[in-house]
PDB file of N, CA and C in Angstrom:
ATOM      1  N   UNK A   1       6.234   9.834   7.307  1.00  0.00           N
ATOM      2  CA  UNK A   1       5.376   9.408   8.396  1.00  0.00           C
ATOM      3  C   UNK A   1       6.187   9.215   9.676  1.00  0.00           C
ATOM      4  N   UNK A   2       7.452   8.318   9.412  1.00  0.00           N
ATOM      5  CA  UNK A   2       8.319   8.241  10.593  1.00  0.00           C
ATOM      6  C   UNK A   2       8.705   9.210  11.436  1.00  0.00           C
ATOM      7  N   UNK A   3       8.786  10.921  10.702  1.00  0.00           N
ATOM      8  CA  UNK A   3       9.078  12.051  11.202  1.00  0.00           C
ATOM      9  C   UNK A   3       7.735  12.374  12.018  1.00  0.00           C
ATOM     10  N   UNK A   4       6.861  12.185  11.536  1.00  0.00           N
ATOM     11  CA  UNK A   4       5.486  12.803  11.840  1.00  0.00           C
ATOM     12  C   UNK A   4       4.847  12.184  13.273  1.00  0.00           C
ATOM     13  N   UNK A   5       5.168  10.420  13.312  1.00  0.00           N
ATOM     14  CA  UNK A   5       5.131  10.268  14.388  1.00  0.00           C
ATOM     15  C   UNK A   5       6.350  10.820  15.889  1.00  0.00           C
ATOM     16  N   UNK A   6       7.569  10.793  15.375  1.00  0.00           N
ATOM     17  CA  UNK A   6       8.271  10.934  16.091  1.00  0.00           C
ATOM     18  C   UNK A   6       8.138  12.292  16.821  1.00  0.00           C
ATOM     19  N   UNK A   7       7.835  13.759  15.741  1.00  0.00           N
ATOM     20  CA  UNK A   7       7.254  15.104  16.438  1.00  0.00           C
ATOM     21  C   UNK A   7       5.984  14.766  17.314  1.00  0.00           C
ATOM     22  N   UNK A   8       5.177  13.529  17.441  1.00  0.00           N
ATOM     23  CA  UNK A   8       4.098  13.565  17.944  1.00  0.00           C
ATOM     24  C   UNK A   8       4.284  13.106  19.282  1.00  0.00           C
ATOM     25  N   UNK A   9       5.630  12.011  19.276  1.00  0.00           N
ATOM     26  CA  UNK A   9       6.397  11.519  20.791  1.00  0.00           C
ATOM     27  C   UNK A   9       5.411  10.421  20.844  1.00  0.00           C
ATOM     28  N   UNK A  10       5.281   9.639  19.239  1.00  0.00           N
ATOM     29  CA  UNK A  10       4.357   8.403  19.257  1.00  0.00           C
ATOM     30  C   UNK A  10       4.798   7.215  20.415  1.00  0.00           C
ATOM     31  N   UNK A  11       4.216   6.457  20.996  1.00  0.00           N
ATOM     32  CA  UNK A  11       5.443   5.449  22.165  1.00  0.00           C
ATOM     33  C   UNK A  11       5.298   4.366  21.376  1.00  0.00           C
ATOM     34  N   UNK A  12       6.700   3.957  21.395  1.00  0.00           N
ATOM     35  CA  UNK A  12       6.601   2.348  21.271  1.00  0.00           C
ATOM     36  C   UNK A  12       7.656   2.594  19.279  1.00  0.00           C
ATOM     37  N   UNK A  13       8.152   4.117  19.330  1.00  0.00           N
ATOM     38  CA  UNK A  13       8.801   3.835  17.594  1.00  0.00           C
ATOM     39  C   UNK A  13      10.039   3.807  18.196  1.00  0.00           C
ATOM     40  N   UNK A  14       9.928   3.122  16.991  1.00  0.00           N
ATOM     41  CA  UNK A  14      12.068   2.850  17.005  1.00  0.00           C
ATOM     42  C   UNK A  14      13.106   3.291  15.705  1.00  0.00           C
ATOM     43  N   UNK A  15      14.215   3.872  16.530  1.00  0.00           N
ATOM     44  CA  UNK A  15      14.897   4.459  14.932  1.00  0.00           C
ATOM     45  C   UNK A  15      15.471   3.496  13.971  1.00  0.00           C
ATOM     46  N   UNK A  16      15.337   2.154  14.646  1.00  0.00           N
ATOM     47  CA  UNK A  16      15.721   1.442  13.383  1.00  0.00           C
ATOM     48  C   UNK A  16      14.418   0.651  12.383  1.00  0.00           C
ATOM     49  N   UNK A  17      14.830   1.205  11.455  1.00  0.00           N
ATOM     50  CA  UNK A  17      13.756   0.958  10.356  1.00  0.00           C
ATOM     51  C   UNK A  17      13.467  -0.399   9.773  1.00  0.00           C
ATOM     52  N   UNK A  18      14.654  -1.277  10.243  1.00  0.00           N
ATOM     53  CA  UNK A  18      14.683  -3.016   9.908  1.00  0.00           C
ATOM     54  C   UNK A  18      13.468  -3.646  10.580  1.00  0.00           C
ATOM     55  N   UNK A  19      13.318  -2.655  11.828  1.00  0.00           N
ATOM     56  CA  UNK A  19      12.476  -3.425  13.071  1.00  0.00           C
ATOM     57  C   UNK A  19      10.890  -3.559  12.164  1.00  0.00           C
ATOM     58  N   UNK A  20      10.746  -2.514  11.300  1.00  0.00           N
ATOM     59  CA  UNK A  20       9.224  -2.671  10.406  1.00  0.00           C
ATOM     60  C   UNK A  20       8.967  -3.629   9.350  1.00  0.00           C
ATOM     61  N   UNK A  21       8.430  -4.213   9.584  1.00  0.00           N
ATOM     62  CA  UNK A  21       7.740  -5.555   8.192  1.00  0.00           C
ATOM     63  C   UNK A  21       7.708  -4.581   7.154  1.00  0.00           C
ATOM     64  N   UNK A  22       7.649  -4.775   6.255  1.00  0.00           N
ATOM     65  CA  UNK A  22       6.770  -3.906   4.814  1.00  0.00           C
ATOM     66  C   UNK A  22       5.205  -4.184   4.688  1.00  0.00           C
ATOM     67  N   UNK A  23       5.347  -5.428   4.556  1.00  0.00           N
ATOM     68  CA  UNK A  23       3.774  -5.773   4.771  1.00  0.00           C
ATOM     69  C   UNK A  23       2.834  -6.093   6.052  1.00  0.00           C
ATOM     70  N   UNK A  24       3.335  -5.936   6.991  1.00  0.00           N
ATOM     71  CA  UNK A  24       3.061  -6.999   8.477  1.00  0.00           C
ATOM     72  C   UNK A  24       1.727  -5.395   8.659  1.00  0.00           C
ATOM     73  N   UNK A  25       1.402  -5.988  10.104  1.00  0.00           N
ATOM     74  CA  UNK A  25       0.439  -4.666  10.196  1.00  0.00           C
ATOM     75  C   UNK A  25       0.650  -3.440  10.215  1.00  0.00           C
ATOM     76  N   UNK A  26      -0.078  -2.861   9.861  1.00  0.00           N
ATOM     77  CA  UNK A  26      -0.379  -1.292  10.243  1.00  0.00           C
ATOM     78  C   UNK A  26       0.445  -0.418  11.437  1.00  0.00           C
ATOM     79  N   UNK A  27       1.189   0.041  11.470  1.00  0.00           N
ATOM     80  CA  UNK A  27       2.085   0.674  12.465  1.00  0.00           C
ATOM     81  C   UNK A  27       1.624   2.229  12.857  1.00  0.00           C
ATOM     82  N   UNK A  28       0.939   2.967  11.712  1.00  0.00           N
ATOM     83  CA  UNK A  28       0.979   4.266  11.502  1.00  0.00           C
ATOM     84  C   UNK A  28      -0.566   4.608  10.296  1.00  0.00           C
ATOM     85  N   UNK A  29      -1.206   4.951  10.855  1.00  0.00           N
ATOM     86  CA  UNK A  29      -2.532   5.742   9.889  1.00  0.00           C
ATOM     87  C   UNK A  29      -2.587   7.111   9.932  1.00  0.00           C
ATOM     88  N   UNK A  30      -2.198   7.693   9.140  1.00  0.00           N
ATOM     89  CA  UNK A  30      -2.142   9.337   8.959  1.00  0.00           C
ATOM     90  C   UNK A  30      -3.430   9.565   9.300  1.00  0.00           C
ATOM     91  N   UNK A  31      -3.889  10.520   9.678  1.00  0.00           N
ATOM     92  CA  UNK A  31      -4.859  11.221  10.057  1.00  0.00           C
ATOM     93  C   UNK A  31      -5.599  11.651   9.113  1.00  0.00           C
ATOM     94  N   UNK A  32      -5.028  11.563   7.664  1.00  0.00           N
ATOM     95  CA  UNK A  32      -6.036  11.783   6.748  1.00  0.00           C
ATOM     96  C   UNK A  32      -6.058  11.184   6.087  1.00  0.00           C
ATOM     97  N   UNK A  33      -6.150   9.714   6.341  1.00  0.00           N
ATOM     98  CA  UNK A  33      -6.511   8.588   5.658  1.00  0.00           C
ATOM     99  C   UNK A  33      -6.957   7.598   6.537  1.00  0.00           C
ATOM    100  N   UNK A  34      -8.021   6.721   6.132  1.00  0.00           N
ATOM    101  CA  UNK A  34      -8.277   5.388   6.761  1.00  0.00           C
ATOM    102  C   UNK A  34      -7.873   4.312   6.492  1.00  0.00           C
ATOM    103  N   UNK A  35      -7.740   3.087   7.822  1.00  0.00           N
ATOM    104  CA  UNK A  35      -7.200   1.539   7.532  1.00  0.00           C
ATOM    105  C   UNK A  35      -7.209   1.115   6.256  1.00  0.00           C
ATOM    106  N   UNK A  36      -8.778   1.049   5.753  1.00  0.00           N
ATOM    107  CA  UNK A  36      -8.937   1.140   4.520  1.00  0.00           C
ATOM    108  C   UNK A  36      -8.118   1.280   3.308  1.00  0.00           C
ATOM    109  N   UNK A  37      -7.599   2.867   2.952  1.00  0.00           N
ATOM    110  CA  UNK A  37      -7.423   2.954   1.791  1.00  0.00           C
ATOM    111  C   UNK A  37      -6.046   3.083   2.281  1.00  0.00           C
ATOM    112  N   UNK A  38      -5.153   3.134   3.050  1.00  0.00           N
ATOM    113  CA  UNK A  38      -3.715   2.800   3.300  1.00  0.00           C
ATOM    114  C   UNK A  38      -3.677   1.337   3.203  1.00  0.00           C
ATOM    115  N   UNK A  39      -4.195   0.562   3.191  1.00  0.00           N
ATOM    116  CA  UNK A  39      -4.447  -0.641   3.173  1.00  0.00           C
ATOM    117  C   UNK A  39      -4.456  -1.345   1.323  1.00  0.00           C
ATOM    118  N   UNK A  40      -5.522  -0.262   0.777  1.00  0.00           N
ATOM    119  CA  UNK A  40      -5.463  -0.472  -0.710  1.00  0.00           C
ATOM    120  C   UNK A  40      -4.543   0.242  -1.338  1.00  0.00           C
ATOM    121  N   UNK A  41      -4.091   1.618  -1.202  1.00  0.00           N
ATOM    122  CA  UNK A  41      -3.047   1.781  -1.498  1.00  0.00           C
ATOM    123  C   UNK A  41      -1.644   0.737  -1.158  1.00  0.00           C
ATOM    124  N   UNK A  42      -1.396   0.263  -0.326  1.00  0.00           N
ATOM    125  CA  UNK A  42      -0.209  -0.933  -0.306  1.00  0.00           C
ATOM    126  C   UNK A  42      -0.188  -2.031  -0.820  1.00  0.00           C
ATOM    127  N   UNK A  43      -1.410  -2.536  -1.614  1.00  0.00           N
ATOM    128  CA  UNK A  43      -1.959  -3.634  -2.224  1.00  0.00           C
ATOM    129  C   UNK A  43      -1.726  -3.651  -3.353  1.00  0.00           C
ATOM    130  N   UNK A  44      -1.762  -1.830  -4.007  1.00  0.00           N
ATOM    131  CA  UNK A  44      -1.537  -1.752  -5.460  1.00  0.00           C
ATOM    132  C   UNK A  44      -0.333  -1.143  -5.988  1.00  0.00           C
ATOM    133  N   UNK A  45       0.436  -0.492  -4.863  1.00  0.00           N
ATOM    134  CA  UNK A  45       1.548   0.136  -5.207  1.00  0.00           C
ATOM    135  C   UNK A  45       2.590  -0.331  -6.010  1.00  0.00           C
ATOM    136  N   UNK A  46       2.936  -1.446  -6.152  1.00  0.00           N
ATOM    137  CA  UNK A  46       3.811  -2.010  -7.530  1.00  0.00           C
ATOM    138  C   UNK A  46       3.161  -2.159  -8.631  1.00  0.00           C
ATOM    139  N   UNK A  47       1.854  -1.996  -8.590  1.00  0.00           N
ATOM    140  CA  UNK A  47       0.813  -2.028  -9.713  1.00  0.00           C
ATOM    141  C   UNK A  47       0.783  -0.383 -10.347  1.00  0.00           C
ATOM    142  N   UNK A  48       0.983   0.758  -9.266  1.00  0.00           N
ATOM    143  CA  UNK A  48       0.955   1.841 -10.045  1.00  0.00           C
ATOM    144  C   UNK A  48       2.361   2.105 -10.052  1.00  0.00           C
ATOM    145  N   UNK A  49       3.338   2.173  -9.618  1.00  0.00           N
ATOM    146  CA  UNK A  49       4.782   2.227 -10.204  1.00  0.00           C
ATOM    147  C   UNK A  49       5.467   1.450 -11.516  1.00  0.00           C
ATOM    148  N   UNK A  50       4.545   0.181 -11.532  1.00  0.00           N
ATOM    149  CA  UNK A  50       5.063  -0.519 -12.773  1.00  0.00           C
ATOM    150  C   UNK A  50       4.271  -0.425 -14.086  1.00  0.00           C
ATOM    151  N   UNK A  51       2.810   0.131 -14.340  1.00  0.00           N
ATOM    152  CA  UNK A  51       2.403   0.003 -15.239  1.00  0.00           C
ATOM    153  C   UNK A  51       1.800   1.339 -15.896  1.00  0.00           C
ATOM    154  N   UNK A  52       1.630   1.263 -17.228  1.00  0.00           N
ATOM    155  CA  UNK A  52       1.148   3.010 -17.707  1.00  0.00           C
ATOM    156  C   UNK A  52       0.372   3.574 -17.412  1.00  0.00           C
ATOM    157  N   UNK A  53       0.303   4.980 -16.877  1.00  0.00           N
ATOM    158  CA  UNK A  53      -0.500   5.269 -16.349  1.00  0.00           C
ATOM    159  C   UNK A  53      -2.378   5.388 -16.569  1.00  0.00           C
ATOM    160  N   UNK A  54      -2.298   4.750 -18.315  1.00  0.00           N
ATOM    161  CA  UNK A  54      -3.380   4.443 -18.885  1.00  0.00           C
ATOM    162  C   UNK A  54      -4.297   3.676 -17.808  1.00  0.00           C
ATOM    163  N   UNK A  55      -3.655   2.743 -17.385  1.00  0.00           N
ATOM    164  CA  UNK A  55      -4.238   1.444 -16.681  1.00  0.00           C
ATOM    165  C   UNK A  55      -4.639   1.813 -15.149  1.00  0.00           C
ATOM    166  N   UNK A  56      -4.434   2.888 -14.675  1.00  0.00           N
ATOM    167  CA  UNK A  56      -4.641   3.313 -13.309  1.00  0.00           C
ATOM    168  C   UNK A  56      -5.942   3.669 -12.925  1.00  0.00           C
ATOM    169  N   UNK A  57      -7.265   3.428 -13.471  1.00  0.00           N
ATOM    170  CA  UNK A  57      -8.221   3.100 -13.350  1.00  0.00           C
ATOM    171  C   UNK A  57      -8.616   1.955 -12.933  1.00  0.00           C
ATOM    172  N   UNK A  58      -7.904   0.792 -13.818  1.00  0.00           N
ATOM    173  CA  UNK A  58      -7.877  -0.704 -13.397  1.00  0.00           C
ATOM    174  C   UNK A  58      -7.334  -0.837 -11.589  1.00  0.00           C
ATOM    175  N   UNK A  59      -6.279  -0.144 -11.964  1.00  0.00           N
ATOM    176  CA  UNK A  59      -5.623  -0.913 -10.590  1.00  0.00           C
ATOM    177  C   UNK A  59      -6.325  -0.210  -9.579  1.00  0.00           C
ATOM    178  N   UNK A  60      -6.982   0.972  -9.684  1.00  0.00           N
ATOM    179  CA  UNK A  60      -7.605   1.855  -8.622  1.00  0.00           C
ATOM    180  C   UNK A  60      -8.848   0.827  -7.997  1.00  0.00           C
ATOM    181  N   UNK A  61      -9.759   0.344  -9.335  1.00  0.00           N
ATOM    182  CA  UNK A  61     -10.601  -0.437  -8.726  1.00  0.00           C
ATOM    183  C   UNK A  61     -10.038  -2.223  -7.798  1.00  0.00           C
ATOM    184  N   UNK A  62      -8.932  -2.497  -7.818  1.00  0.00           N
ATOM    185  CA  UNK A  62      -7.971  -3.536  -7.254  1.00  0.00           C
ATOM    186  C   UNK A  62      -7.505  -2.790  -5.888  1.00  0.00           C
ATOM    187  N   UNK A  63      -7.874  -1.334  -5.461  1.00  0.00           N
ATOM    188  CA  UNK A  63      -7.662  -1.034  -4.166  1.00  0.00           C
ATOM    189  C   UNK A  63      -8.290  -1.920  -3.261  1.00  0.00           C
ATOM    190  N   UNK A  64      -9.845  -1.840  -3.683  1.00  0.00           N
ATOM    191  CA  UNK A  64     -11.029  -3.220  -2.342  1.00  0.00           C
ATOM    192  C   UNK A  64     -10.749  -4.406  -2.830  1.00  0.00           C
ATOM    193  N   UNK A  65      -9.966  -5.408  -2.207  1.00  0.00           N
ATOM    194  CA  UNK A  65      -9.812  -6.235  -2.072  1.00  0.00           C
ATOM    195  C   UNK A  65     -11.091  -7.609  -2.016  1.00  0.00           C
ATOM    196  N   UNK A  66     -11.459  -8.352  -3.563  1.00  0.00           N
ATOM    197  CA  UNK A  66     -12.049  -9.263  -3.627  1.00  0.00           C
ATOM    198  C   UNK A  66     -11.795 -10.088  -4.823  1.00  0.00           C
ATOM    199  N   UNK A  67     -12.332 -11.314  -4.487  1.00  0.00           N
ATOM    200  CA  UNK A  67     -11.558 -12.373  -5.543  1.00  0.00           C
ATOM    201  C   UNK A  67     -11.721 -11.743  -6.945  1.00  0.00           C
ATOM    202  N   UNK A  68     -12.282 -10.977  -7.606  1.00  0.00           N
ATOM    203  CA  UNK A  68     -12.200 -10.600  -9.398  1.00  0.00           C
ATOM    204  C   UNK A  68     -11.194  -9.446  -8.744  1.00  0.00           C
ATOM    205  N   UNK A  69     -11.112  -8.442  -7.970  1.00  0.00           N
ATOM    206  CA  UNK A  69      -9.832  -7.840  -8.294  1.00  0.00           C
ATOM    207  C   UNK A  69      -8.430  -8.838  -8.069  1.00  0.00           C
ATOM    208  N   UNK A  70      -8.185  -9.428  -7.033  1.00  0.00           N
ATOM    209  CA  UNK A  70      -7.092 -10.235  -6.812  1.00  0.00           C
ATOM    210  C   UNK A  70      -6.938 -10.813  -8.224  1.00  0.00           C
ATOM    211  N   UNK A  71      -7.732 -11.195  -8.992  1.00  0.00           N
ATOM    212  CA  UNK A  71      -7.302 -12.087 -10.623  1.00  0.00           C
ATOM    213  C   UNK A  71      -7.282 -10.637 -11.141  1.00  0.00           C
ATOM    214  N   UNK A  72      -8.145 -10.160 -11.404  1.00  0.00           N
ATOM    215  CA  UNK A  72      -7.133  -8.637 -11.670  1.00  0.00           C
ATOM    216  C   UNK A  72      -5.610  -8.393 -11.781  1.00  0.00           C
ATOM    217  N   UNK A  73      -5.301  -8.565 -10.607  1.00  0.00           N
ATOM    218  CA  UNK A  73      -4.079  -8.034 -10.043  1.00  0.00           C
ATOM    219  C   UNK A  73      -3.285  -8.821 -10.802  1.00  0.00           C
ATOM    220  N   UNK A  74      -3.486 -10.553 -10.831  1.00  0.00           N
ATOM    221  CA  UNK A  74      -2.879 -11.299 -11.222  1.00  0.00           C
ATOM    222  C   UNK A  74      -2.278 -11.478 -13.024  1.00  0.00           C
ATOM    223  N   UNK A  75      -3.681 -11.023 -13.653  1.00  0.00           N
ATOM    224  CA  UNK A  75      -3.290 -10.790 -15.062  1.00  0.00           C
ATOM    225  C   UNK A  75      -2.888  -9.872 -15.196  1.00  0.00           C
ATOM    226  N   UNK A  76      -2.916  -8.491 -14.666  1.00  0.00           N
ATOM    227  CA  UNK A  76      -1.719  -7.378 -14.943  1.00  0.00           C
ATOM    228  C   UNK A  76      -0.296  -8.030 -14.618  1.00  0.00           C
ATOM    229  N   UNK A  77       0.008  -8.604 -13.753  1.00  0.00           N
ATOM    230  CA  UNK A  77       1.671  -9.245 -13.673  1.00  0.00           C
ATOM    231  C   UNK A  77       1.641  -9.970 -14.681  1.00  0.00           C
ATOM    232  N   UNK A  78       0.949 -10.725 -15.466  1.00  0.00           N
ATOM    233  CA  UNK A  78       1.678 -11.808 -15.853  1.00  0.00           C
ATOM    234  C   UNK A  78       1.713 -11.235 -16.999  1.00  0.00           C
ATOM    235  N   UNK A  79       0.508 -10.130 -17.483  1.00  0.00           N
ATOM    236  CA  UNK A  79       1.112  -9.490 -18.734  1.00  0.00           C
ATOM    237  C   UNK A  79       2.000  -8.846 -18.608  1.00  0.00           C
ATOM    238  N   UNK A  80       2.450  -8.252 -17.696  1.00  0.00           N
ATOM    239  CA  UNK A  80       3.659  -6.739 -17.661  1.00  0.00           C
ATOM    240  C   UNK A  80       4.575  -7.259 -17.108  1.00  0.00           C
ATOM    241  N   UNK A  81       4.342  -8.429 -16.233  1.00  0.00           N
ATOM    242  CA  UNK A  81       5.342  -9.176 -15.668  1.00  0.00           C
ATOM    243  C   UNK A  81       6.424  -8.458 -15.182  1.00  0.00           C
ATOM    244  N   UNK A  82       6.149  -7.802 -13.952  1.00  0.00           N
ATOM    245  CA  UNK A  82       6.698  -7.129 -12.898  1.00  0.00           C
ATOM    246  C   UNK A  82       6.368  -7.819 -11.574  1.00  0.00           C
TER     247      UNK A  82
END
């Protein structure tokens, strides 16, 4: 993405990469995706790197953010405890 803005002559990026939160806001929305699901995708991403891919149905529905997915989220850690 960092490349993608930079060919675009986005204003306001910087080459140092410390300067970005991980979680803080939104810096960059690809064009073929919305706030939205870049949003749920970053919510679940240690959820699909850490668990089998059996379970990626579960965590897919833990993309929209509401209190039964958040306990969701919560009993997958404490079982897999990642």
């Amino acid at each position: 993405m960092f490349d993608d803005l930079k060919a675009k002559g986005w204003e306001g990026l910087k080459d140092d990469y410390d300067n970005y939160q991980a979680m803080g806001e939104l810096v960059y929305i690809p064009e073929t995706m919305s706030k939205q699901e870049l949003i749920g995708i970053s919510r679940t991403m240690l959820s699909y790197a850490s668990l089998p891919e059996s379970l990626w149905p579960a965590v897919k529905l833990c993309e929209i953010e509401t209190e039964e997915t958040n306990r969701l989220l919560d009993i997958l850690e404490l079982i897999f405890a990642f």
